[in-house]
Protein backbone atom coordinates (compact mmCIF):
# COMPACT_ATOMS: atom_id res chain seq x y z
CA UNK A 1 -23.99 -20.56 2.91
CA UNK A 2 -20.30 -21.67 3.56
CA UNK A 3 -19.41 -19.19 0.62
CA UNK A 4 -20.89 -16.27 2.68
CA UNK A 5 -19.00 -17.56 5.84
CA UNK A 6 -15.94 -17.43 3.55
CA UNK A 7 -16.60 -13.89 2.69
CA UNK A 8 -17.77 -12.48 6.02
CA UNK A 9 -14.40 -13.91 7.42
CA UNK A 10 -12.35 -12.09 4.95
CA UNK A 11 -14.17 -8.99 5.39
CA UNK A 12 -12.67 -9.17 9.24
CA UNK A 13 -9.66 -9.25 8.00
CA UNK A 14 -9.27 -6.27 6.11
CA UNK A 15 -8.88 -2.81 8.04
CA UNK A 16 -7.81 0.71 7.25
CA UNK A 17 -4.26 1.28 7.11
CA UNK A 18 -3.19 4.38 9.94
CA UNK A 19 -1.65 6.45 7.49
CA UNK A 20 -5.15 7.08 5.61
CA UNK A 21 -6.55 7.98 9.37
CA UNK A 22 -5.95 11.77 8.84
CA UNK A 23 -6.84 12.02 4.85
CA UNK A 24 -9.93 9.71 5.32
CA UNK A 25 -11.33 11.50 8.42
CA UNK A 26 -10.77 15.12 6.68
CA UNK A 27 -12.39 13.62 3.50
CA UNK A 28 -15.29 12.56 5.25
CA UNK A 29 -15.80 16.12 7.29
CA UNK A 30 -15.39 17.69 3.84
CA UNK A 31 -18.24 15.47 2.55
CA UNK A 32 -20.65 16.17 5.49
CA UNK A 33 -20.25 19.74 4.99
CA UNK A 34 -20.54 20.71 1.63
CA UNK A 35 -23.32 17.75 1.16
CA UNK A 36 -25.09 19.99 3.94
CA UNK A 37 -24.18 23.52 2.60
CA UNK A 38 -25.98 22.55 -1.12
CA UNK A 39 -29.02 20.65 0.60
CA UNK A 40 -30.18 23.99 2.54
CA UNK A 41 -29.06 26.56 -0.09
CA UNK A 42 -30.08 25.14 -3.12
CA UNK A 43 -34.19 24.20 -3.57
CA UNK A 44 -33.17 22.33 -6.68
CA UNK A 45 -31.41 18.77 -5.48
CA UNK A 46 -29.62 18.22 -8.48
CA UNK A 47 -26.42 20.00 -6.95
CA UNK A 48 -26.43 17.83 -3.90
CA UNK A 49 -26.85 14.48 -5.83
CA UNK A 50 -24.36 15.05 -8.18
CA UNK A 51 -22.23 15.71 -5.79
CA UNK A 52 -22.55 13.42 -3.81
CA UNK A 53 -22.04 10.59 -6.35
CA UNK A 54 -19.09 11.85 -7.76
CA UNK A 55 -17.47 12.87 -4.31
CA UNK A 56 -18.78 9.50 -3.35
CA UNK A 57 -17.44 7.08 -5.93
CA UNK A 58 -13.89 8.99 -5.10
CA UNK A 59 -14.09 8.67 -1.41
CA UNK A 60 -14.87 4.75 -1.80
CA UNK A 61 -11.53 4.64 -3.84
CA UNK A 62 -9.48 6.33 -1.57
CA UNK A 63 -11.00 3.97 1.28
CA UNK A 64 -10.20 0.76 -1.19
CA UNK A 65 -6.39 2.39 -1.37
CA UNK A 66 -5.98 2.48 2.35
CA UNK A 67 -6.78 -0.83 2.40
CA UNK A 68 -4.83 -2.69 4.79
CA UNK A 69 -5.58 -6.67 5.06
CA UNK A 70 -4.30 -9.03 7.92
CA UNK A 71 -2.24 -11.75 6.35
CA UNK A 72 -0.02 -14.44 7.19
CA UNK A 73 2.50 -16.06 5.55
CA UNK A 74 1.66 -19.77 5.82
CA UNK A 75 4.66 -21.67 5.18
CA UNK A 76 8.35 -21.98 5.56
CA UNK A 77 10.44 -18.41 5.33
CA UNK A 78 14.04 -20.11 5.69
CA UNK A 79 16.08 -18.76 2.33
CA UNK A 80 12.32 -17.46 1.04
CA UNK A 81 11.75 -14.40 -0.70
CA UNK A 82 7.93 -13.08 -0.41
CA UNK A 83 6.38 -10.47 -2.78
CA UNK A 84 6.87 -6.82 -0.46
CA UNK A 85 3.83 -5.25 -2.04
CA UNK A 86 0.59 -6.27 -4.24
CA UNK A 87 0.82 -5.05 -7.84
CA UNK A 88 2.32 -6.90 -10.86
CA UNK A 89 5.73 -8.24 -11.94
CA UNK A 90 7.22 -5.53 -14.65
CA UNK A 91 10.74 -6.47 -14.45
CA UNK A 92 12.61 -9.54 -14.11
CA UNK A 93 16.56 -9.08 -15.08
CA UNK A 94 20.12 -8.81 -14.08
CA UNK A 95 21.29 -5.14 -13.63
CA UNK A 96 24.76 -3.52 -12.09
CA UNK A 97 23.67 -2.48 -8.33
CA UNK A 98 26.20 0.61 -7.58
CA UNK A 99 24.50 2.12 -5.31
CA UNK A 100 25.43 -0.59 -2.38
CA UNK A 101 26.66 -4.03 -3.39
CA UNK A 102 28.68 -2.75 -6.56
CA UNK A 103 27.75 -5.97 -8.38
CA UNK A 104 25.49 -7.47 -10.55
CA UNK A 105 22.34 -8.35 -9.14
CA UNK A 106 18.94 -9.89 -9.91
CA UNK A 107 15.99 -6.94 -9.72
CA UNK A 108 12.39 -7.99 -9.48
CA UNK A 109 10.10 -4.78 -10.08
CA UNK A 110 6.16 -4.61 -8.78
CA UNK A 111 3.93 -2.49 -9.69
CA UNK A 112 1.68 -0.66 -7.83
CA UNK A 113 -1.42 0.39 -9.67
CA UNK A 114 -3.82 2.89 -7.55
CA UNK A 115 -6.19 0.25 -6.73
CA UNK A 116 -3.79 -2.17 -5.15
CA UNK A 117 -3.14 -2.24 -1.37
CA UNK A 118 -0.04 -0.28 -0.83
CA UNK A 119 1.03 -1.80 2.40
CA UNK A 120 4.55 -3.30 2.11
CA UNK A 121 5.95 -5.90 3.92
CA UNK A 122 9.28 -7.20 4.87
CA UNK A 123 10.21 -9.78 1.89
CA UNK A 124 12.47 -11.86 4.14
CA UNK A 125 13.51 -12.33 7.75
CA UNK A 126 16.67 -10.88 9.32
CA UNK A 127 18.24 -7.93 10.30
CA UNK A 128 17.78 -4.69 8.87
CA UNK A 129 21.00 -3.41 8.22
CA UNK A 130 20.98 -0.31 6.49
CA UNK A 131 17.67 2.29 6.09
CA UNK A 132 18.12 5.35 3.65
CA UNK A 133 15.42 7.49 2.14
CA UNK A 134 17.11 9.24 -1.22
CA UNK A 135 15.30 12.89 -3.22
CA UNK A 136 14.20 12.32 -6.46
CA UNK A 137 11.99 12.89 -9.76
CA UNK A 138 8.69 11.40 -9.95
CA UNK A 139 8.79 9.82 -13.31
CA UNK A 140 6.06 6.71 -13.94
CA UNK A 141 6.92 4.16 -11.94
CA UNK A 142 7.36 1.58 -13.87
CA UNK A 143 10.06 2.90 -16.02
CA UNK A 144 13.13 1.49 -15.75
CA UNK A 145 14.97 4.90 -15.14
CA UNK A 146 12.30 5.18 -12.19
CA UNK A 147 13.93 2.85 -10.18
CA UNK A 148 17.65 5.05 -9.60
CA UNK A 149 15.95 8.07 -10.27
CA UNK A 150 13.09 8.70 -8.56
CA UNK A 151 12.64 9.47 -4.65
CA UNK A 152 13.36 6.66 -3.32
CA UNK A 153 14.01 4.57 0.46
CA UNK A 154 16.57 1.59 0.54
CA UNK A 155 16.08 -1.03 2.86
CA UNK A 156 19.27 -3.14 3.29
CA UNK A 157 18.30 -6.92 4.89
CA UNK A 158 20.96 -9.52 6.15
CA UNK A 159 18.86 -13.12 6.63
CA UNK A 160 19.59 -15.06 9.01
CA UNK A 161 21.73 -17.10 6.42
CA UNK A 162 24.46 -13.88 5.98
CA UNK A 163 22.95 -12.99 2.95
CA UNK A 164 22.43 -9.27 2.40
CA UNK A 165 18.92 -7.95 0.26
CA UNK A 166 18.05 -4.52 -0.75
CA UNK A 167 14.08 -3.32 -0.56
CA UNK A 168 13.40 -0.25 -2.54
CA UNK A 169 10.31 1.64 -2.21
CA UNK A 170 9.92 3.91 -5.18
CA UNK A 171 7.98 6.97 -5.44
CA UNK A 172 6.01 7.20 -9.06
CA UNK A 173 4.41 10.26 -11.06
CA UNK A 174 1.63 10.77 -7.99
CA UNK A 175 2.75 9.28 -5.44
CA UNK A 176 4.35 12.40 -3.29
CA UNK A 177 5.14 9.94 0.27
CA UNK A 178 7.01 7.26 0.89
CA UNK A 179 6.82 5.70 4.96
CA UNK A 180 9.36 3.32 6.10
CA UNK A 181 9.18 2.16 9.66
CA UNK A 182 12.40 0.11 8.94
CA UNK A 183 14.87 0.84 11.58
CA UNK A 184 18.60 0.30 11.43
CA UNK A 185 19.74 -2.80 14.09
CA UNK A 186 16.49 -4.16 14.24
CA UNK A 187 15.08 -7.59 13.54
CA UNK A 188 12.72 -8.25 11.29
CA UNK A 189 10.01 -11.28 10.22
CA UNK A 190 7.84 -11.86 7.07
CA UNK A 191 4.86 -10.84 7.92
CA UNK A 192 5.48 -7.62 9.47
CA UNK A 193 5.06 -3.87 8.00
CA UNK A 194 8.35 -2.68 6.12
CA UNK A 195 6.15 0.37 5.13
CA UNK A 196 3.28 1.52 2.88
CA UNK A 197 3.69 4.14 -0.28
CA UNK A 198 0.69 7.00 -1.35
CA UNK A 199 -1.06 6.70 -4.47
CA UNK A 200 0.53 4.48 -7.73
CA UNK A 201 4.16 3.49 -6.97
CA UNK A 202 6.61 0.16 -6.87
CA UNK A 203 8.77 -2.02 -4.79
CA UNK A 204 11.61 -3.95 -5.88
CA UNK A 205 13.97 -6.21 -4.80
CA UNK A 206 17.73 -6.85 -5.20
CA UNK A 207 18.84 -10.79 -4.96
CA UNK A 208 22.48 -12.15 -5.32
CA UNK A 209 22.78 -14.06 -8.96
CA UNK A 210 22.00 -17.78 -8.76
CA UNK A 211 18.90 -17.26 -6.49
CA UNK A 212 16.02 -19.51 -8.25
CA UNK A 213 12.86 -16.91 -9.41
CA UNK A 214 9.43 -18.07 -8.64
CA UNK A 215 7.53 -15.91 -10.64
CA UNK A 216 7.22 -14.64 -13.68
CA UNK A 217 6.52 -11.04 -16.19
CA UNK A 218 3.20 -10.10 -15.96
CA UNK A 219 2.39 -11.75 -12.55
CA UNK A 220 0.22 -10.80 -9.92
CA UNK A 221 1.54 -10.57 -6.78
CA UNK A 222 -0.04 -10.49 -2.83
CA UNK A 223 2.05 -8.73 -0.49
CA UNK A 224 3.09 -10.86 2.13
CA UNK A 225 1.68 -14.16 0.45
CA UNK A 226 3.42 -14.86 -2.93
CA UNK A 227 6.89 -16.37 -3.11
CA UNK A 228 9.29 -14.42 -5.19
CA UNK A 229 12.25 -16.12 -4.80
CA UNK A 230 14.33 -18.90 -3.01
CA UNK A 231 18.35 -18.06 -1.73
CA UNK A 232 20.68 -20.49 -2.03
């Protein structure tokens, strides 16, 4: 019984996420109409109950991708680092960042796979300092080469501390949209939307050398929940 509790509470905290509003709601007219259309013109059902599983099994995954759960980060966020995004920890490794710092930094990659919620979050509090959404290819995402070359958005973050983070939100072989409510000037908390990305994609995040890693290749990650990293 207090398992079932457990569950039914969780269940209230999950919700759609607004940017599936529009493809959800034209998905479902689509659904009601040509479920209709084969019911009345065809005697045989076969038609209508194939379709209907089929368009049905893909509807519930595009409803399980729009997922958008209410979470909390429970703990202290001073000099903290939280995952951006659930997925899975593909790269862990020191690489030249010449894009804005023009220095070596420490990039942690997640992966996105189509079945993960692709909500992302702000990984630290501060200021956002800088927001820029870049053209690209659409290479698989979690090829290194995916991270400079495909369409991109940076998200630039001073902490409270002085010490400046970039967010990347990277566009992979189907994902075609990248949203960033980021805004230039603004504050911003863990715990908050930095943005969400369509269909399989990846996040990752630039920290100055010497900051202490919390996790490790292969990882699974929860967006807004598991510690990345800790600043000096």
């Amino acid at each position: 019984m207090v398992n079932k509790i457990k569950k039914l509470k969780k269940l209230k905290k999950i919700r759609i996420h607004r940017e599936g509003t529009e493809t959800l709601l034209l998905g479902g007219v689509i659904l009601i109409v040509v479920a209709s259309l084969l019911w009345m013109l065809f005697e045989c059902k076969v038609a209508f109950w194939s379709f209907l599983v089929i368009y049905g099994i893909a509807y519930g995954i595009i409803i399980n991708f729009f997922r958008c759960p209410i979470r909390v980060f429970n703990g202290e966020t001073e000099k903290v680092v939280v995952a951006p995004a659930d997925g899975k920890i593909v790269v862990i490794e020191e690489v030249d960042e010449n894009t804005y710092f023009h220095d070596r930094r420490i990039m942690v990659s997640i992966f996105m796979s189509l079945f993960n919620v692709h909500a992302n979050w702000f990984p630290v509090d501060g200021k956002v300092k800088m927001v820029e959404h870049k053209d690209g290819n659409f290479h698989k995402a979690w090829l290194p080469k995916a991270s400079e070359e495909n369409e991109h958005a940076d998200v630039v973050i001073t902490t409270p501390e002085g010490v400046d983070i970039l967010c990347r939100q990277i566009a992979g072989a189907m994902a075609r949209r990248i949203v960033t409510y980021a805004k230039p000037g603004e504050d911003c908390y863990i715990d908050e939307h930095l943005g969400f990305i369509k269909l399989g994609s990846r996040v990752d995040v630039f920290l100055p050398l010497g900051t202490e890693i919390c996790v490790k290749m292969g990882q699974l990650t929860t967006g807004d929940q598991t510690v990345l990293a800790k600043l000096k």
